[in-house]
PDB file of N, CA and C in Angstrom:
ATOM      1  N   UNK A   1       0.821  -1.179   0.000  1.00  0.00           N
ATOM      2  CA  UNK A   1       0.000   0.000   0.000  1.00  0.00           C
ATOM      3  C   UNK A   1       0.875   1.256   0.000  1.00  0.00           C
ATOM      4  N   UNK A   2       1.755   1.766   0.624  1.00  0.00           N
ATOM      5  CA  UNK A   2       2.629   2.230   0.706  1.00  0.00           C
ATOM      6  C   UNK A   2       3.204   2.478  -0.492  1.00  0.00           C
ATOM      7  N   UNK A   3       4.272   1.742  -1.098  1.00  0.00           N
ATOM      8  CA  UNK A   3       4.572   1.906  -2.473  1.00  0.00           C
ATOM      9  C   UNK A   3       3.491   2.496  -3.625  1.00  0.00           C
ATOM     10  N   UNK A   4       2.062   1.782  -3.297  1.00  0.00           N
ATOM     11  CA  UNK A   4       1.299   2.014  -4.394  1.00  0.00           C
ATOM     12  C   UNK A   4       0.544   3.641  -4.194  1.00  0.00           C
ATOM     13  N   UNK A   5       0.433   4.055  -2.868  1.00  0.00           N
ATOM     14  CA  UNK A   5      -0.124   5.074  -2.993  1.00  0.00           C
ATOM     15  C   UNK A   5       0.112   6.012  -1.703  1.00  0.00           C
ATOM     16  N   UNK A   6       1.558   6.492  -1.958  1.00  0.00           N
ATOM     17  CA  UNK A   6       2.616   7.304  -1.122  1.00  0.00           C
ATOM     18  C   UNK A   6       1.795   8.726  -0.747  1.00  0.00           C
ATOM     19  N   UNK A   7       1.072   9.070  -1.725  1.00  0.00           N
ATOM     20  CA  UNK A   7       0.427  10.433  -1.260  1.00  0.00           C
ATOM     21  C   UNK A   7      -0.979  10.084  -0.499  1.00  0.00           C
ATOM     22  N   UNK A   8      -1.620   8.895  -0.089  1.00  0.00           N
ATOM     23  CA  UNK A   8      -2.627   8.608   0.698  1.00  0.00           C
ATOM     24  C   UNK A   8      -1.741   8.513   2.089  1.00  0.00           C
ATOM     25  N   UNK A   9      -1.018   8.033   2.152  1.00  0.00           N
ATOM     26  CA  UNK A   9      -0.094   8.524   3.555  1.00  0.00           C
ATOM     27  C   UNK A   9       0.458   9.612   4.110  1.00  0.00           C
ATOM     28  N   UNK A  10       0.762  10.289   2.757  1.00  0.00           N
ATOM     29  CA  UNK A  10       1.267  11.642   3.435  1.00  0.00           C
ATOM     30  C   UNK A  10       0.050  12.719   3.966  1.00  0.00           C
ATOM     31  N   UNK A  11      -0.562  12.279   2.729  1.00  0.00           N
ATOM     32  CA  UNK A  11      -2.442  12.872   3.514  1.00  0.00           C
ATOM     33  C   UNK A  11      -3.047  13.093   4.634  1.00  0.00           C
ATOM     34  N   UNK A  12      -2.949  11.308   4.839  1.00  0.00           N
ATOM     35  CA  UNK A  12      -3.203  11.192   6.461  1.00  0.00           C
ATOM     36  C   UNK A  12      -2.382  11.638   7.476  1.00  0.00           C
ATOM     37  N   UNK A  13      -1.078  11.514   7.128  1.00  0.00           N
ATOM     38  CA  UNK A  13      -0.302  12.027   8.043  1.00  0.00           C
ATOM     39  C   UNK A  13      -0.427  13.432   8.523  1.00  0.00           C
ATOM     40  N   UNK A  14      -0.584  14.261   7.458  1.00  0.00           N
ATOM     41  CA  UNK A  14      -0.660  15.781   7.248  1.00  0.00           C
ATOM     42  C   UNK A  14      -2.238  16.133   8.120  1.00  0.00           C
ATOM     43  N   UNK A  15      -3.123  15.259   7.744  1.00  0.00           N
ATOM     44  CA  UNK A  15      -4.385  15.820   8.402  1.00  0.00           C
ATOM     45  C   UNK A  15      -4.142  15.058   9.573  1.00  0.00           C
ATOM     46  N   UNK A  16      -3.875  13.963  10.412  1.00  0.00           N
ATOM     47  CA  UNK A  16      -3.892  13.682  11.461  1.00  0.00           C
ATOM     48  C   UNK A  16      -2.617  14.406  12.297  1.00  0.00           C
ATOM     49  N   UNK A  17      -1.325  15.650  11.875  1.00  0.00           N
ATOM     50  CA  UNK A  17      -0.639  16.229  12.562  1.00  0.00           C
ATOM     51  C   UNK A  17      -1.164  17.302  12.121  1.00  0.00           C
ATOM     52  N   UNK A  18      -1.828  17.854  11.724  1.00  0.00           N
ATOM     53  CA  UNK A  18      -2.871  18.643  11.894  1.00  0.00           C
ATOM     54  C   UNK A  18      -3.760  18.741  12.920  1.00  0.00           C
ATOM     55  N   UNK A  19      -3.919  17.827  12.855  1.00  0.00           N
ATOM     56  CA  UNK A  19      -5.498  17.968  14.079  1.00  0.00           C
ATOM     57  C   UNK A  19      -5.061  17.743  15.371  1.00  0.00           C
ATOM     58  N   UNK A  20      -3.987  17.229  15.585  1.00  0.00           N
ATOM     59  CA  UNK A  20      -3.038  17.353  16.651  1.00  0.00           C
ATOM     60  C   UNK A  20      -2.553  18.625  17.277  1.00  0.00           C
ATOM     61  N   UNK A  21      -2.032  19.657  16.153  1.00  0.00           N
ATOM     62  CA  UNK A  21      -1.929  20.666  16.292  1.00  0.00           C
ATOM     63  C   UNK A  21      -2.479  21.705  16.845  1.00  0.00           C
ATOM     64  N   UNK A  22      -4.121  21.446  16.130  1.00  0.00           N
ATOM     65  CA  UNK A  22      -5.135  22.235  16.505  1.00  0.00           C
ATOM     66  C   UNK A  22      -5.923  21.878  17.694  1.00  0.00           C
ATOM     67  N   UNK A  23      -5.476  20.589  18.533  1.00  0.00           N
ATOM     68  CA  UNK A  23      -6.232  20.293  19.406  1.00  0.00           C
ATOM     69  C   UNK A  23      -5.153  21.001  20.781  1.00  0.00           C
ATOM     70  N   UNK A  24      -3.446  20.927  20.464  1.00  0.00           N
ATOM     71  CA  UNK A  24      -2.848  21.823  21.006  1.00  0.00           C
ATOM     72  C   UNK A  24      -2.634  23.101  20.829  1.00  0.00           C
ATOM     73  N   UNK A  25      -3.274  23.729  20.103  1.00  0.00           N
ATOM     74  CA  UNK A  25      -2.941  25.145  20.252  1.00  0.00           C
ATOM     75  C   UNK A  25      -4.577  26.024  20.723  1.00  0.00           C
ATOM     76  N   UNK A  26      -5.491  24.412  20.955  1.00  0.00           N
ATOM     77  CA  UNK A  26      -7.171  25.004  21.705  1.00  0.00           C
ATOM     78  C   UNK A  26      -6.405  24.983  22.906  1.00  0.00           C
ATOM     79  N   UNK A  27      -5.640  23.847  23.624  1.00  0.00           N
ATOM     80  CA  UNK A  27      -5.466  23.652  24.922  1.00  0.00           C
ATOM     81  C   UNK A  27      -4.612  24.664  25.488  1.00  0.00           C
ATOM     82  N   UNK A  28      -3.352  25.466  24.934  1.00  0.00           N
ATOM     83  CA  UNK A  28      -2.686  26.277  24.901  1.00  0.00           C
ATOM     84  C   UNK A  28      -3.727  27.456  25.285  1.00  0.00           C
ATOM     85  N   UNK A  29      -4.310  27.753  24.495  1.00  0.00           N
ATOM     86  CA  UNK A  29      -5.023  28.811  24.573  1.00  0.00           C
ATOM     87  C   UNK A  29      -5.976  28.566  25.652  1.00  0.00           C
ATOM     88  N   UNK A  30      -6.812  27.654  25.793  1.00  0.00           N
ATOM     89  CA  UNK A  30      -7.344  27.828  27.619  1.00  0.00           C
ATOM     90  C   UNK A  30      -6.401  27.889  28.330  1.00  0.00           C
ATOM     91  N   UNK A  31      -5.541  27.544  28.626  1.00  0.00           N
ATOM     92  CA  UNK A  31      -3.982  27.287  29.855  1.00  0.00           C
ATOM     93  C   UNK A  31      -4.332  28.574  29.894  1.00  0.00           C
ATOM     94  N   UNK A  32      -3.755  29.166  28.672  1.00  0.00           N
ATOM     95  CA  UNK A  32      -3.197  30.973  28.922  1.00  0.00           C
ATOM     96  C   UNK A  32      -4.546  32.185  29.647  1.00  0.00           C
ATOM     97  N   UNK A  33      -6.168  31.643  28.971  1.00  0.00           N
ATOM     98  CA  UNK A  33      -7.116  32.312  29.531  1.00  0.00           C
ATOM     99  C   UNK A  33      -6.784  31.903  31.323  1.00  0.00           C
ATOM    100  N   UNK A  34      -6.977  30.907  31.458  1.00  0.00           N
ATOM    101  CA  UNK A  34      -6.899  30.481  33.347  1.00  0.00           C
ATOM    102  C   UNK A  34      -5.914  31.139  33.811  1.00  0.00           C
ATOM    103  N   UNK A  35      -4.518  30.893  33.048  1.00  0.00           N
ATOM    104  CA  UNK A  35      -3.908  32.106  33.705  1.00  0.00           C
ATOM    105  C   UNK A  35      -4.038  33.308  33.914  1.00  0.00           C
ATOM    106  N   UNK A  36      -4.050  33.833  32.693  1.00  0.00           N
ATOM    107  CA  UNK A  36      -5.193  35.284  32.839  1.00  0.00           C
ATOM    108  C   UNK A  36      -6.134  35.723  33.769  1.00  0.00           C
ATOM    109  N   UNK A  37      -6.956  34.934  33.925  1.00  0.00           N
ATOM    110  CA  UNK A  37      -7.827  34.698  34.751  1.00  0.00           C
ATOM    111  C   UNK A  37      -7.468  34.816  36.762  1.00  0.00           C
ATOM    112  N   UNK A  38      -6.227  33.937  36.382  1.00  0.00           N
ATOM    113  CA  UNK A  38      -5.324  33.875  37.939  1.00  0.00           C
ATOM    114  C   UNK A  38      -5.349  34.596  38.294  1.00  0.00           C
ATOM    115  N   UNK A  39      -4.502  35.327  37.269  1.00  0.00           N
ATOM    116  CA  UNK A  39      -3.467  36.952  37.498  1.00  0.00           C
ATOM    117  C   UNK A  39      -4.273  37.831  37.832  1.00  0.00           C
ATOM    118  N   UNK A  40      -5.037  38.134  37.017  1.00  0.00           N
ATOM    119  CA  UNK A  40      -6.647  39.058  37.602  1.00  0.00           C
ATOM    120  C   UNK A  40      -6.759  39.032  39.195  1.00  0.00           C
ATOM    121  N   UNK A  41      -7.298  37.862  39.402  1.00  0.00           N
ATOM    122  CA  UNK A  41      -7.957  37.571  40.838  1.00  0.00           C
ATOM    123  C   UNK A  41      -6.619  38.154  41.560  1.00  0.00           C
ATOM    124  N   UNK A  42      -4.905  36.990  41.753  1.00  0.00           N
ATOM    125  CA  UNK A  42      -4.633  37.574  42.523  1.00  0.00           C
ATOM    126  C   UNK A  42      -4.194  39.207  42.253  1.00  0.00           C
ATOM    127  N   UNK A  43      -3.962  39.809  41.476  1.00  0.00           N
ATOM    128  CA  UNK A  43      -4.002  41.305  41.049  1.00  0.00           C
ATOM    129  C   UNK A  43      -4.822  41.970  42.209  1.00  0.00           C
ATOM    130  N   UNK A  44      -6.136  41.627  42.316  1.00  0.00           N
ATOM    131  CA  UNK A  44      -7.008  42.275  43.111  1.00  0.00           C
ATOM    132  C   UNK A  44      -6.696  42.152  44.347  1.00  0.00           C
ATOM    133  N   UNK A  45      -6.675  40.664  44.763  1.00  0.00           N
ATOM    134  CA  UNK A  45      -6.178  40.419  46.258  1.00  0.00           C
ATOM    135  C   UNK A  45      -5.208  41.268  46.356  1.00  0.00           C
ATOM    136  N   UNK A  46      -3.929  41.330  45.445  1.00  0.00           N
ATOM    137  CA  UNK A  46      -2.978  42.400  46.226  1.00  0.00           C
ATOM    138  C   UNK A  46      -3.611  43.663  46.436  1.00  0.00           C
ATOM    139  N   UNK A  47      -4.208  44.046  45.476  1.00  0.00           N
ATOM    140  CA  UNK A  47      -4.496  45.716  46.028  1.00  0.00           C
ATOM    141  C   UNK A  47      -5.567  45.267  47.074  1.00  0.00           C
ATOM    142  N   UNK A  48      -6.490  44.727  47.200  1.00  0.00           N
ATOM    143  CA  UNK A  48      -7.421  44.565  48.308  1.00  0.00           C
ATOM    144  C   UNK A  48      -6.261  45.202  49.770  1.00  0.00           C
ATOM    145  N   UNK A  49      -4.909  43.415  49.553  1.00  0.00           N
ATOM    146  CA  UNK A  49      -4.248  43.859  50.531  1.00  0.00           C
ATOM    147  C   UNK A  49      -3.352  45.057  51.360  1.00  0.00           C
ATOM    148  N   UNK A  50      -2.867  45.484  50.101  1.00  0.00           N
ATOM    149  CA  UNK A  50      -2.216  46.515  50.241  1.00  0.00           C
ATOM    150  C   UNK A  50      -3.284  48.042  50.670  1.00  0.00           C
ATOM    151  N   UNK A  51      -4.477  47.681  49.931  1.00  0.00           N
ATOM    152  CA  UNK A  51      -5.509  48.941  50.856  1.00  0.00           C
ATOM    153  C   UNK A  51      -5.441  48.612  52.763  1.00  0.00           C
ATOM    154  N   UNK A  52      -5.524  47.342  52.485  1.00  0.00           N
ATOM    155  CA  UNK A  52      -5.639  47.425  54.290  1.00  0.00           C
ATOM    156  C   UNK A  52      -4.322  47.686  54.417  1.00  0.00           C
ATOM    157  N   UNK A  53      -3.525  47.207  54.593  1.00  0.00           N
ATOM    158  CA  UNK A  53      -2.239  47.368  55.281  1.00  0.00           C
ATOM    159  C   UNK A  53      -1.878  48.840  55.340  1.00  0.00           C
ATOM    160  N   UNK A  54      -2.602  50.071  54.079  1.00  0.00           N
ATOM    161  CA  UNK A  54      -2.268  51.282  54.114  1.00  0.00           C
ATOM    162  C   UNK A  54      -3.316  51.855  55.442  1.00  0.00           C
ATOM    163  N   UNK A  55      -4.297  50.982  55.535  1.00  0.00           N
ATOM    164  CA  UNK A  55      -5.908  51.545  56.337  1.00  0.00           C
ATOM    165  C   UNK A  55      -4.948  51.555  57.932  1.00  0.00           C
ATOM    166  N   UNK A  56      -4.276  49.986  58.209  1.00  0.00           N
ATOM    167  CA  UNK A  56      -3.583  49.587  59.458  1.00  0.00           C
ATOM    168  C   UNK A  56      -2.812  50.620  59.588  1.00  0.00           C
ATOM    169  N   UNK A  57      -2.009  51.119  58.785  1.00  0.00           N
ATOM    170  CA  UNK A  57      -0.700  52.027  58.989  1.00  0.00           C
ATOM    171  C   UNK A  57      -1.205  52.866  59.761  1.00  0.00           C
ATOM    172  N   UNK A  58      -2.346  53.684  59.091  1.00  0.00           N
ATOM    173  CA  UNK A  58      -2.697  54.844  59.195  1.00  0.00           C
ATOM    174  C   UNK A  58      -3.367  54.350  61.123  1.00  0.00           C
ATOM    175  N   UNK A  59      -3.909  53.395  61.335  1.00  0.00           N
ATOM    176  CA  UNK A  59      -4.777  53.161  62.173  1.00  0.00           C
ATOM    177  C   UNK A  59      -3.721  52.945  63.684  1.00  0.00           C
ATOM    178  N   UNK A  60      -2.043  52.571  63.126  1.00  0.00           N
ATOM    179  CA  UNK A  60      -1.615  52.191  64.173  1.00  0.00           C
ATOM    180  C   UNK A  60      -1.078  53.839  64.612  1.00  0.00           C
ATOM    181  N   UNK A  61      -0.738  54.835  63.492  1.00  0.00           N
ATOM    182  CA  UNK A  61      -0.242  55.749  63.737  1.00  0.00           C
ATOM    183  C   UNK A  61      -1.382  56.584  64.635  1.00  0.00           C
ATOM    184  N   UNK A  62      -2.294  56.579  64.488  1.00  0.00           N
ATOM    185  CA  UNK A  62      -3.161  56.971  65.700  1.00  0.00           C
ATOM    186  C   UNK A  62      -3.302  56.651  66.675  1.00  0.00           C
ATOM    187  N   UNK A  63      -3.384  55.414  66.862  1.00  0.00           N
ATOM    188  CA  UNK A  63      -3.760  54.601  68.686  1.00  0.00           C
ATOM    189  C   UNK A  63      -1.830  54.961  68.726  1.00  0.00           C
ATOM    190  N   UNK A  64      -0.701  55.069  68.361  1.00  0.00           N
ATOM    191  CA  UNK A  64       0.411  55.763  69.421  1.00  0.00           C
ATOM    192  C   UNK A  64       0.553  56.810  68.801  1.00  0.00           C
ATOM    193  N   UNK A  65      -0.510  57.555  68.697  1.00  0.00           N
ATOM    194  CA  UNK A  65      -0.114  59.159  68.801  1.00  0.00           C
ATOM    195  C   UNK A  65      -0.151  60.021  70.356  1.00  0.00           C
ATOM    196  N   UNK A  66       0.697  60.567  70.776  1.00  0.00           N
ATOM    197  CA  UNK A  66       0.680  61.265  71.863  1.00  0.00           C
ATOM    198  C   UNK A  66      -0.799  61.266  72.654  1.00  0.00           C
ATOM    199  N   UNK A  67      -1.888  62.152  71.553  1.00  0.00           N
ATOM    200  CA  UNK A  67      -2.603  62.342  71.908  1.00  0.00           C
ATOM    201  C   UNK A  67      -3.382  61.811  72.513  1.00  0.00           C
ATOM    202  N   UNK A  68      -3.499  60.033  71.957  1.00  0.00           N
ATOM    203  CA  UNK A  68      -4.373  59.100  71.538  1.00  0.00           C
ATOM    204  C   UNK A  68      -4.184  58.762  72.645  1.00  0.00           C
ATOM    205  N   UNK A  69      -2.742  58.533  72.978  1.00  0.00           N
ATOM    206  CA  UNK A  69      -2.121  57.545  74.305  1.00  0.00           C
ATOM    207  C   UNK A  69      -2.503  58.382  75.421  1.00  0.00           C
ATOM    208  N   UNK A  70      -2.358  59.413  75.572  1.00  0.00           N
ATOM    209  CA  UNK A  70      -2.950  60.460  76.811  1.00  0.00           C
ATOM    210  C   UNK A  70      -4.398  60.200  76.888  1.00  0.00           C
ATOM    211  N   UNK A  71      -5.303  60.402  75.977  1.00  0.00           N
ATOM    212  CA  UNK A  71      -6.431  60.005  76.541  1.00  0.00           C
ATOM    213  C   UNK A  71      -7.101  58.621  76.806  1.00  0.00           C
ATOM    214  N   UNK A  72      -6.407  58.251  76.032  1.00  0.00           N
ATOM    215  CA  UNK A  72      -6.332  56.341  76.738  1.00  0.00           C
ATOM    216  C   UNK A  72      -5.920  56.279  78.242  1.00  0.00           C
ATOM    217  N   UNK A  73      -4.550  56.659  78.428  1.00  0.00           N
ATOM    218  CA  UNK A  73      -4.049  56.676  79.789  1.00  0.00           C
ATOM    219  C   UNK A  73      -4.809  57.531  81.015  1.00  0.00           C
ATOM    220  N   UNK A  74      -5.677  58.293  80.730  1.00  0.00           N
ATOM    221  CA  UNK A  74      -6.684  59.029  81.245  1.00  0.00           C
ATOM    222  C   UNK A  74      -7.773  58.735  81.792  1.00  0.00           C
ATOM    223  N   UNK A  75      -8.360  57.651  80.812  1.00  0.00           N
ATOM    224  CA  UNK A  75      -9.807  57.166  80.823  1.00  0.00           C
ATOM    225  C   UNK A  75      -9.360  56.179  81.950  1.00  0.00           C
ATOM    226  N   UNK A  76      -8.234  55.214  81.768  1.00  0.00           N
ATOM    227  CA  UNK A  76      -8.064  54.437  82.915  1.00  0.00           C
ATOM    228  C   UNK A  76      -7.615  54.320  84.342  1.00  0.00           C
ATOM    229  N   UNK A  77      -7.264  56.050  84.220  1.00  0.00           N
ATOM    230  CA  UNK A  77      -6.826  56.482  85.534  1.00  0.00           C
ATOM    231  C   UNK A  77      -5.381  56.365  85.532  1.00  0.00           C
ATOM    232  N   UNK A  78      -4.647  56.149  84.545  1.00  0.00           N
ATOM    233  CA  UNK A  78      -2.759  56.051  84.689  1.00  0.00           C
ATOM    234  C   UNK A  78      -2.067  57.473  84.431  1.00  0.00           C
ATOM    235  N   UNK A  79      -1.284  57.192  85.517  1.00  0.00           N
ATOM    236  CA  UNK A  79      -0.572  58.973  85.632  1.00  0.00           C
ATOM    237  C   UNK A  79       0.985  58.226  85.115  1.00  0.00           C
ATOM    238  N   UNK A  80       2.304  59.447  85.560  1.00  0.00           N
ATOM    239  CA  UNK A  80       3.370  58.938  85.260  1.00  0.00           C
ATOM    240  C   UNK A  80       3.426  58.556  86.620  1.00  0.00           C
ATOM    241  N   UNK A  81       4.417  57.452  86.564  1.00  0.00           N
ATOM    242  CA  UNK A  81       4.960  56.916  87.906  1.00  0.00           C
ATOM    243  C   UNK A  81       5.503  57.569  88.789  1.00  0.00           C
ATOM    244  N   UNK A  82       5.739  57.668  90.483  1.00  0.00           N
ATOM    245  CA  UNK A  82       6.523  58.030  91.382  1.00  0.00           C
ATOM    246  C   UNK A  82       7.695  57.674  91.495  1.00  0.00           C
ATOM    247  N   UNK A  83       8.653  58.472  91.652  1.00  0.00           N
ATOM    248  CA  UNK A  83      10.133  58.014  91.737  1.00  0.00           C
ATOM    249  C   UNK A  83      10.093  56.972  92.777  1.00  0.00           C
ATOM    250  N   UNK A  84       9.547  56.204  93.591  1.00  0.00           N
ATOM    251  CA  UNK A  84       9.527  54.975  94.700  1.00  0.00           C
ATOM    252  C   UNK A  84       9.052  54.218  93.397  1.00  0.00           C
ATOM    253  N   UNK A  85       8.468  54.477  92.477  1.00  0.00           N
ATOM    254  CA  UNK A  85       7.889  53.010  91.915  1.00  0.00           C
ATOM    255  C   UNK A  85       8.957  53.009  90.749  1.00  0.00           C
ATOM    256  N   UNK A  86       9.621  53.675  90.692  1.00  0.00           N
ATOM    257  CA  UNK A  86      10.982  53.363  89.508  1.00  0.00           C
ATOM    258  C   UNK A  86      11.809  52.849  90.152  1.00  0.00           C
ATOM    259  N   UNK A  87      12.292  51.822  88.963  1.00  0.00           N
ATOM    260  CA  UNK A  87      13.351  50.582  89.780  1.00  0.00           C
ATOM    261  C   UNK A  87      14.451  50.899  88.727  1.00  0.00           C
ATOM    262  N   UNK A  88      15.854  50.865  88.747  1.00  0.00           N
ATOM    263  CA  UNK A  88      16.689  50.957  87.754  1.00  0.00           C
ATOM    264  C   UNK A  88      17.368  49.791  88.177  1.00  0.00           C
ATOM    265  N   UNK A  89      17.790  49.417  87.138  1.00  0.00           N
ATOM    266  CA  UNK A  89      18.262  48.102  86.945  1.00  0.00           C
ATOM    267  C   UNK A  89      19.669  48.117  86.159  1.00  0.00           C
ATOM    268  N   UNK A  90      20.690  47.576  87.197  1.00  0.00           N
ATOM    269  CA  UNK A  90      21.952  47.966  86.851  1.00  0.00           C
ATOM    270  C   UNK A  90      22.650  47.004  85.267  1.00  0.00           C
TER     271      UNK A  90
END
C-alpha cells in the first residue's frame, strides 16, 4: 500500500498532525485564559491587601499618637509613675 499510494499517507499524516496541532494550540489557549484569569484575581487580592495594610498604617499611627495615648491613659486612671515606683536596673 505504501509503495502504491505514497500520497494517501502523506495525507493522512498531514491531516492527522494537523489535528493534533489544533487540538494543542485550543489547549494552549485555555492554559493561557486560566492564567489570565489567575493573574486578575490575585491582582485584586494584592491591592485589596495593600488597601488594608495602608488603612492599618494609618490606624496604628493613631492609637500611638501622643494624643491618643494620653487620653487612653486618662480614661483608665494612669498617671506617670513616682520616683519609689521606679526601679533601675543595673
Amino acid at each position: 500500500m505504501n509503495r502504491e499510494h505514497p500520497s494517501l499517507v502523506l495525507t493522512v499524516f498531514v491531516l492527522v498532525a494537523t489535528a493534533v496541532l489544533g487540538l494543542v494550540l485550543v489547549w494552549v489557549n485555555i492554559e493561557r485564559l486560566d492564567l489570565a484569569y489567575e493573574c486578575k484575581q490575585l491582582e485584586r487580592e494584592l491591592g485589596r491587601r495593600v488597601d488594608l495594610h495602608e488603612k492599618l498604617v494609618v490606624e496604628r499611627q493613631y492609637l500611638l499618637s501622643p494624643a491618643t495615648l494620653g487620653a487612653q491613659a486618662q480614661r483608665y486612671g494612669l498617671k506617670p509613675p513616682s520616683r519609689e515606683q521606679i526601679r533601675v536596673v543595673p
